[in-house]
C-alpha atoms as a PDB file:
ATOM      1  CA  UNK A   1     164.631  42.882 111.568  1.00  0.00           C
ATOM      2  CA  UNK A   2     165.121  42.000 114.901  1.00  0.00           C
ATOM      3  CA  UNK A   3     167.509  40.138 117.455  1.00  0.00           C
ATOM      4  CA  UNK A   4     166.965  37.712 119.834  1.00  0.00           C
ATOM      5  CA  UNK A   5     169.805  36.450 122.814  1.00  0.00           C
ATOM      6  CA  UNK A   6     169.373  33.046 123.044  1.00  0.00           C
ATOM      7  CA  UNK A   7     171.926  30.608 125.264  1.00  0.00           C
ATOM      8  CA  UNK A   8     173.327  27.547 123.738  1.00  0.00           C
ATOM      9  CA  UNK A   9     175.712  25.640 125.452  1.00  0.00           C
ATOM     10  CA  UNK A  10     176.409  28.003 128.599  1.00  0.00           C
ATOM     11  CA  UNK A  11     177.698  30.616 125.802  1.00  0.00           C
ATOM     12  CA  UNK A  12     174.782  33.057 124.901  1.00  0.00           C
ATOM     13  CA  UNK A  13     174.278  34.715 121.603  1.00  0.00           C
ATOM     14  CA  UNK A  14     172.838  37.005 119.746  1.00  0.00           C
ATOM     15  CA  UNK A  15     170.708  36.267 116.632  1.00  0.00           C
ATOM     16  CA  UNK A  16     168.844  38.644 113.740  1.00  0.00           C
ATOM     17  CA  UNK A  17     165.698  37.524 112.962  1.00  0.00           C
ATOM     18  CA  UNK A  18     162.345  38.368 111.199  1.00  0.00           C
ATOM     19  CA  UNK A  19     159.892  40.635 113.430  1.00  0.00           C
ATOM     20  CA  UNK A  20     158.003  38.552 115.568  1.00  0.00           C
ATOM     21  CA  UNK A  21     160.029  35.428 115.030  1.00  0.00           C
ATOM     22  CA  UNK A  22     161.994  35.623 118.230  1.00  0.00           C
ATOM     23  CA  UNK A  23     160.017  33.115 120.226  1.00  0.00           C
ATOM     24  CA  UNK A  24     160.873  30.393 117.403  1.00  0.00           C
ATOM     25  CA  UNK A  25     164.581  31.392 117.428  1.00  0.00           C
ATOM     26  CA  UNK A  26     164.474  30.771 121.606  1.00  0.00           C
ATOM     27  CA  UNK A  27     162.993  27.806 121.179  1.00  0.00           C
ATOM     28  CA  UNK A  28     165.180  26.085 118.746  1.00  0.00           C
ATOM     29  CA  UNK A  29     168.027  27.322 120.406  1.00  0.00           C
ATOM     30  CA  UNK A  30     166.445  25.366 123.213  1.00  0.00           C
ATOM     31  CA  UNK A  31     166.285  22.217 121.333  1.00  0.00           C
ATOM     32  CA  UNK A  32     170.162  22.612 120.432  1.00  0.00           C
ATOM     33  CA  UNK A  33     170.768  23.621 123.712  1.00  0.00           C
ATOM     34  CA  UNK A  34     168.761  20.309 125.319  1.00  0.00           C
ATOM     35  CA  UNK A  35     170.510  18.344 122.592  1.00  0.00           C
ATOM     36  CA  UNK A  36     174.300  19.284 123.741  1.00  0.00           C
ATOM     37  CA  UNK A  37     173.112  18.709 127.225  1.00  0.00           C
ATOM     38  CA  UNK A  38     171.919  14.902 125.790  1.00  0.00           C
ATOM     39  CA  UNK A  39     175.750  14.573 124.622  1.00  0.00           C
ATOM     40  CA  UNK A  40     176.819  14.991 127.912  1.00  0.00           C
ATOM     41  CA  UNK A  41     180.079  13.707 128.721  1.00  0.00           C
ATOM     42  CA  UNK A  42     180.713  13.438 124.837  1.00  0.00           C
ATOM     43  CA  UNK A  43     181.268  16.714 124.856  1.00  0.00           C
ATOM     44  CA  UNK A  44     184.480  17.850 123.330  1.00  0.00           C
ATOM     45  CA  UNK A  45     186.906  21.057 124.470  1.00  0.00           C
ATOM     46  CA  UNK A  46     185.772  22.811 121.351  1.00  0.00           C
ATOM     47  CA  UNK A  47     182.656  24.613 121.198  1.00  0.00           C
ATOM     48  CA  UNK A  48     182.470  24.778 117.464  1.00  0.00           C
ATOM     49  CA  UNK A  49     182.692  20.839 117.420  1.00  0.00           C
ATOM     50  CA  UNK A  50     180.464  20.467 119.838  1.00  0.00           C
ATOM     51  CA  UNK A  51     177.494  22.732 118.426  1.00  0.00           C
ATOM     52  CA  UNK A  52     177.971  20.852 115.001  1.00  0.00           C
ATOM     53  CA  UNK A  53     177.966  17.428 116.233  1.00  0.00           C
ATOM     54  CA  UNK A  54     174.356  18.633 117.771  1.00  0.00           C
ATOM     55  CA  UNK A  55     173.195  20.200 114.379  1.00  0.00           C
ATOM     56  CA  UNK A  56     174.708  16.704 112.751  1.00  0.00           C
ATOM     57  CA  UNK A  57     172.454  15.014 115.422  1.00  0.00           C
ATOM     58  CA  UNK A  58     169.285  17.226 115.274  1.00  0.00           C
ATOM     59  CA  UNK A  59     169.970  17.110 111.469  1.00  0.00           C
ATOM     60  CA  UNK A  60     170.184  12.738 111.247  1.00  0.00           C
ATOM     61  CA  UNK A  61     166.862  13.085 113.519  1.00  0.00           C
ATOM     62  CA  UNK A  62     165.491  15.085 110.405  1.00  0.00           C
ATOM     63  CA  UNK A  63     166.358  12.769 107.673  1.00  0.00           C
ATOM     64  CA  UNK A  64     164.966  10.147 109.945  1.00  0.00           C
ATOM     65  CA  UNK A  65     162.440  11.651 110.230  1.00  0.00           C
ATOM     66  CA  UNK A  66     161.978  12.238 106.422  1.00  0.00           C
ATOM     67  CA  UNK A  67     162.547   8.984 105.836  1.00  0.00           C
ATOM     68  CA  UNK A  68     159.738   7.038 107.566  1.00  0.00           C
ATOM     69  CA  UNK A  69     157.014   6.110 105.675  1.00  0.00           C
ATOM     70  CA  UNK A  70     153.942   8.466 106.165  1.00  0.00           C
ATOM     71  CA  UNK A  71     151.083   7.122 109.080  1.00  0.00           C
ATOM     72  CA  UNK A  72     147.930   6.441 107.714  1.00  0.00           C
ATOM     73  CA  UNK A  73     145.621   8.784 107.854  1.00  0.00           C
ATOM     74  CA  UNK A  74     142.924   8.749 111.149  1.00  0.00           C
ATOM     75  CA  UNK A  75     139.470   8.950 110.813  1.00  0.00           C
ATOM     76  CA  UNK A  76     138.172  12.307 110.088  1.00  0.00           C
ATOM     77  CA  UNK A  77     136.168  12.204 113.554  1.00  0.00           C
ATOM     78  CA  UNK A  78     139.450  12.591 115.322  1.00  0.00           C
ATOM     79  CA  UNK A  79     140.426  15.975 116.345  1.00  0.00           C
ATOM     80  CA  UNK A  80     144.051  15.656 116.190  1.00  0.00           C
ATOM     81  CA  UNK A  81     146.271  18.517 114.295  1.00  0.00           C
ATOM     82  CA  UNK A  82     148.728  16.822 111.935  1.00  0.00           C
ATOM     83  CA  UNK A  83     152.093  17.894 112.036  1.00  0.00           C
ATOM     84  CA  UNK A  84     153.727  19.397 109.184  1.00  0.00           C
ATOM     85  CA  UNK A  85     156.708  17.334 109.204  1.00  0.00           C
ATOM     86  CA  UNK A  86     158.473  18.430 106.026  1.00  0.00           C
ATOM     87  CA  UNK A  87     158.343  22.095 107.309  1.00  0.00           C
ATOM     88  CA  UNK A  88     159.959  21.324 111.168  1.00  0.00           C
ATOM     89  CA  UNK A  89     162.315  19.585 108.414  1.00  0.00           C
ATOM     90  CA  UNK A  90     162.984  22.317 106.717  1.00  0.00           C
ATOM     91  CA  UNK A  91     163.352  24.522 109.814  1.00  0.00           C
ATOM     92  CA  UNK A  92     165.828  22.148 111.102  1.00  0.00           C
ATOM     93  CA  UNK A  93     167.705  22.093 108.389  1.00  0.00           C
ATOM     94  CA  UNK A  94     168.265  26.162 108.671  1.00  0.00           C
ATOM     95  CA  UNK A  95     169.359  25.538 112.091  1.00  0.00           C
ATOM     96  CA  UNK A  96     171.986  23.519 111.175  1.00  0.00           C
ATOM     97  CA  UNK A  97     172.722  25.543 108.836  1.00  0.00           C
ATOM     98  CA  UNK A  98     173.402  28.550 111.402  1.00  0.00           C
ATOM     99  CA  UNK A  99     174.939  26.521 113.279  1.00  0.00           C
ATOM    100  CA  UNK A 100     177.419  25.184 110.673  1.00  0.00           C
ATOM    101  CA  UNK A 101     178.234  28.192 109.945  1.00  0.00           C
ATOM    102  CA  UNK A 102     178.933  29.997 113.549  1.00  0.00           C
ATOM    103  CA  UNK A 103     181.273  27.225 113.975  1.00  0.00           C
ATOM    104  CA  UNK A 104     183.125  27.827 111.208  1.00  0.00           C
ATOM    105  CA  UNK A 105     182.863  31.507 112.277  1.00  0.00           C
ATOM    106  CA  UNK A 106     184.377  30.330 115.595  1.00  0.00           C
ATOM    107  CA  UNK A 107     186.979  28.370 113.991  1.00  0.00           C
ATOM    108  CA  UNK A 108     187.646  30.847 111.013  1.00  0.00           C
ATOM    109  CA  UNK A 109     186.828  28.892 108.372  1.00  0.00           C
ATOM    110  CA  UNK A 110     184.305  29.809 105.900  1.00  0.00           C
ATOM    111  CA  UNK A 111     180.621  29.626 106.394  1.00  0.00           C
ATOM    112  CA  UNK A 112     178.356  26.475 104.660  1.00  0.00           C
ATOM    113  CA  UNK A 113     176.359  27.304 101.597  1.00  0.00           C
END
């Protein structure tokens, strides 16, 4: 197990992780950190409201997301990776998850399932 700092919101913090999964952990906390900046001035006084209004944001982008119908597939001559969609999905999800629950942690209340 390891830990990672990672900065979210001008607060940093620490996070456990699976060995060699600390360069995923930085870079979603960069994608919650780029999507508080996006709130800008709807930022509230409380931190804990403001990192779950970015999880409920990152998480609506998800079930988006989910939601649109699947592209057509490309002729095999094109060399483009696909994109596993259903597993940045599921990543996502875990995010918000962690974030959920540090701000109930924050707030004292108890953590999401």
């Amino acid at each position: 197990m390891s830990e990672v700092r990672v900065t979210v919101g001008d607060r940093k913090y620490t996070v456990a992780c699976g060995d060699g999964q600390e360069e995923r952990i930085e870079f979603l906390a960069g994608l919650v950190d780029d999507k508080l900046t996006a709130m800008g001035g709807n930022l509230t006084s409380n931190e804990a409201k403001n990192l779950l209004f970015a999880s409920l944001m990152l998480a609506d982008e998800v079930d988006e997301a989910r939601s649109k119908p699947a592209p057509s597939p490309e002729p095999a001559a094109s060399a483009q990776p696909q994109i596993d969609n259903s597993a940045i999905a599921a990543r996502l999800e875990r995010l918000a998850t962690a974030f959920e629950n540090a701000a109930s942690a924050l707030e004292g209340g108890p953590a999401a399932p």
